[in-house]
C-alpha atoms as a PDB file:
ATOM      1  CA  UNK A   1       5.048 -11.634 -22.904  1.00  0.00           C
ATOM      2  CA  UNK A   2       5.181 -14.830 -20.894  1.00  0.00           C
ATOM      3  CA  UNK A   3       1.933 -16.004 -18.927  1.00  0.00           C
ATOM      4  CA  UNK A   4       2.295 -17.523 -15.551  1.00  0.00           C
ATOM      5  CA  UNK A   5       2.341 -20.832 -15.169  1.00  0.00           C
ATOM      6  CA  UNK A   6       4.420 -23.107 -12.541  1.00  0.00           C
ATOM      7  CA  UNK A   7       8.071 -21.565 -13.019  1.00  0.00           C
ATOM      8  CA  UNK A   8       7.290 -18.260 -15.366  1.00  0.00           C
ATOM      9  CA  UNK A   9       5.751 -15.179 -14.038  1.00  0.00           C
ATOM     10  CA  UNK A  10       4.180 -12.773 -16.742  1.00  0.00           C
ATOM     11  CA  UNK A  11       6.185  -9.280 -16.264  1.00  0.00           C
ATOM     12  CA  UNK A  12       4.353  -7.066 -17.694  1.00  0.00           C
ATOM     13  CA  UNK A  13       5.042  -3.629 -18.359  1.00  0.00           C
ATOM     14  CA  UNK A  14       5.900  -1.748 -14.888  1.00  0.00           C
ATOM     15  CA  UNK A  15       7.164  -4.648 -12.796  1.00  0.00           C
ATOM     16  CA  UNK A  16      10.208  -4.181  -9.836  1.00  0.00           C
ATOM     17  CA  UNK A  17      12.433  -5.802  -8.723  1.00  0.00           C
ATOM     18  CA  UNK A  18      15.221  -6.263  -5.851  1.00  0.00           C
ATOM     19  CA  UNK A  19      18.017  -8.680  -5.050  1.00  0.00           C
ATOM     20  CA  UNK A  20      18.380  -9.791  -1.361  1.00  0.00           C
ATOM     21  CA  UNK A  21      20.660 -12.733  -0.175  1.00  0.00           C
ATOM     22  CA  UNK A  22      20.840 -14.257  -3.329  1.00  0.00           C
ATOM     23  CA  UNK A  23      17.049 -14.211  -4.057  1.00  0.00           C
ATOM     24  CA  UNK A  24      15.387 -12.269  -6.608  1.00  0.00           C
ATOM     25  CA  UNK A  25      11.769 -10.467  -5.244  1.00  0.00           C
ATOM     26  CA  UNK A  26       9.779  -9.441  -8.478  1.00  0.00           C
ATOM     27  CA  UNK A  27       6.506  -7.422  -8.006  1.00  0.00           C
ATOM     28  CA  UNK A  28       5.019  -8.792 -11.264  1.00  0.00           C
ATOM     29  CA  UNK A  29       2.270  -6.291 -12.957  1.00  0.00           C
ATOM     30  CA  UNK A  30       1.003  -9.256 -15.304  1.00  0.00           C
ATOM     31  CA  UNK A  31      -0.043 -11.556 -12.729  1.00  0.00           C
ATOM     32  CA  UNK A  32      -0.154  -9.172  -9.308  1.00  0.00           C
ATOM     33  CA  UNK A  33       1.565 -10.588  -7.474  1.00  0.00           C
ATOM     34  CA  UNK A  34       5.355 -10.648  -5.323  1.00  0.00           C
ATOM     35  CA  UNK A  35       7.389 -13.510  -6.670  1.00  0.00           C
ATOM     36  CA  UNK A  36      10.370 -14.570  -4.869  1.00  0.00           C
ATOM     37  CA  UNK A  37      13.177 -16.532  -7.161  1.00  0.00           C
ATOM     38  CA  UNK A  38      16.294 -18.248  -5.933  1.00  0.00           C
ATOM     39  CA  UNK A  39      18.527 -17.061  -8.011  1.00  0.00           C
ATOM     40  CA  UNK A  40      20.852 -20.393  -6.510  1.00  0.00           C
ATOM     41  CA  UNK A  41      18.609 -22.896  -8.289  1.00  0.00           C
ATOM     42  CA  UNK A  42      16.636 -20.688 -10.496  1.00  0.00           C
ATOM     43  CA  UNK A  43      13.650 -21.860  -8.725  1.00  0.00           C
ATOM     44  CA  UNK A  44      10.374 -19.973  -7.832  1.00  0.00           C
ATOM     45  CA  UNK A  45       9.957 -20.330  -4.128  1.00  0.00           C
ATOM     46  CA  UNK A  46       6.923 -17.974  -3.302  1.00  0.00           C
ATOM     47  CA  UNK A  47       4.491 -16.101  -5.158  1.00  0.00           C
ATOM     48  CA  UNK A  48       2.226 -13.823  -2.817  1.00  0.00           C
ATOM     49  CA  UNK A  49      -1.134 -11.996  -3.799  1.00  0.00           C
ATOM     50  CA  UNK A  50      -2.078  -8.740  -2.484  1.00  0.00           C
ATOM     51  CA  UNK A  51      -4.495  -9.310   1.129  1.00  0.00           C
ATOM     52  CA  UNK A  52      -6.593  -6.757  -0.774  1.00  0.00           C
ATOM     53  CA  UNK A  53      -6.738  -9.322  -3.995  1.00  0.00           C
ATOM     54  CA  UNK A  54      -7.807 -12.647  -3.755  1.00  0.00           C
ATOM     55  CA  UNK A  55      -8.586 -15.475  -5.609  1.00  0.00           C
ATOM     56  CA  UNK A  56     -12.562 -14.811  -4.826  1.00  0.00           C
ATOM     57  CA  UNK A  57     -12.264 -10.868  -5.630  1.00  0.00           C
ATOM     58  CA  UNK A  58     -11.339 -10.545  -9.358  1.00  0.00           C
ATOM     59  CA  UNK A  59     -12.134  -7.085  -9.859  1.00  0.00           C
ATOM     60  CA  UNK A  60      -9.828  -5.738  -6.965  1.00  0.00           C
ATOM     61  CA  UNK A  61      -7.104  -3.598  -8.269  1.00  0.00           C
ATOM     62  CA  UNK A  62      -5.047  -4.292  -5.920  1.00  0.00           C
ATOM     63  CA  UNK A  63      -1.381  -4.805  -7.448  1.00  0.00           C
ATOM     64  CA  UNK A  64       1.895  -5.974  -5.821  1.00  0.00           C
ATOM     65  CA  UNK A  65       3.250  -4.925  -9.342  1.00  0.00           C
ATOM     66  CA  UNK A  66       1.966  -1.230  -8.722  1.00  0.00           C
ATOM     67  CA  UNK A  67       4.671  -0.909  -6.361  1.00  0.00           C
ATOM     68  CA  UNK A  68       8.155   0.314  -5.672  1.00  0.00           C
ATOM     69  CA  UNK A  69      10.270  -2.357  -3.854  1.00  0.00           C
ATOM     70  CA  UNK A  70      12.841  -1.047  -1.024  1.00  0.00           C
ATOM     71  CA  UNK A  71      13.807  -3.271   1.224  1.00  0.00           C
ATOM     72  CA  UNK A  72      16.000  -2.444   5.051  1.00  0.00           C
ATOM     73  CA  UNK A  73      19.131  -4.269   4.756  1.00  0.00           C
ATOM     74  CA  UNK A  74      19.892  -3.946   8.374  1.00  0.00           C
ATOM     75  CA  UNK A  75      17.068  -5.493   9.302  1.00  0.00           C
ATOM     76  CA  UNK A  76      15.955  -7.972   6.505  1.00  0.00           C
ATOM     77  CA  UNK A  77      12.367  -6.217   6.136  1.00  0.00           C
ATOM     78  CA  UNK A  78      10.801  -5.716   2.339  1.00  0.00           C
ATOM     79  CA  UNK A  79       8.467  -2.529   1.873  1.00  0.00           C
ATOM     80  CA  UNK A  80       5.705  -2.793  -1.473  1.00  0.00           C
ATOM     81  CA  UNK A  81       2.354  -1.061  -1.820  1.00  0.00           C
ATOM     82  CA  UNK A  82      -0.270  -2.563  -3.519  1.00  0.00           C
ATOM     83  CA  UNK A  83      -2.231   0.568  -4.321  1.00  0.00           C
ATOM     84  CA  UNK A  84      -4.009   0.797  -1.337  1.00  0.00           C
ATOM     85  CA  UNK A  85      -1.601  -0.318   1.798  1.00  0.00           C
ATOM     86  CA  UNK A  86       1.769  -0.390   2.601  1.00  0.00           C
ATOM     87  CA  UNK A  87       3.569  -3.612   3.632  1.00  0.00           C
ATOM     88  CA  UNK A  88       6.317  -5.107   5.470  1.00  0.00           C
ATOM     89  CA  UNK A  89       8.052  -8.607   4.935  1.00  0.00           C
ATOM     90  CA  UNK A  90      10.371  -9.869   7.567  1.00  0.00           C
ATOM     91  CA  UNK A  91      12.744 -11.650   4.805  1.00  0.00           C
ATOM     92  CA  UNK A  92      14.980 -14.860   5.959  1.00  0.00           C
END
């Protein structure tokens, strides 16, 4: 298992993932968060944490990497749960 540090993401065992315009958006169980790689330049770009899990609240259980990914091709929009809410991500 790889541990996250400034270009690896720890996977875990039930993360998702989805390919959109060439990027790569990876709900990671191991760290909890939504990781978005260019898969261009094999670079992290983003890595998001749950509103419901921050930095300050350790014991939330709220996980990105609990989640299903679908995303709305028409419309460039991304769809994850984090165990308590559903979201939406207007993608570029």
């Amino acid at each position: 298992m790889i541990e996250r540090s400034g270009t690896t993401v720890d996977g875990g065992a039930s993360s998702n993932t989805i390919i959109y315009k060439n990027k790569l958006y990876y709900a990671s169980w191991g760290t909890h968060e939504l990781v978005v790689f260019n898969l261009d330049t094999f670079v992290m770009e983003h890595a998001y944490l749950s509103p419901q899990r921050t930095i300050f609240d350790r014991y939330s259980t709220a996980n990105f990497g609990s989640s299903t990914l679908a995303i709305d091709r028409d419309k460039g929009l991304l769809y994850l749960g984090d165990g308590y809410y559903l979201y939406c991500m207007q993608l570029d």
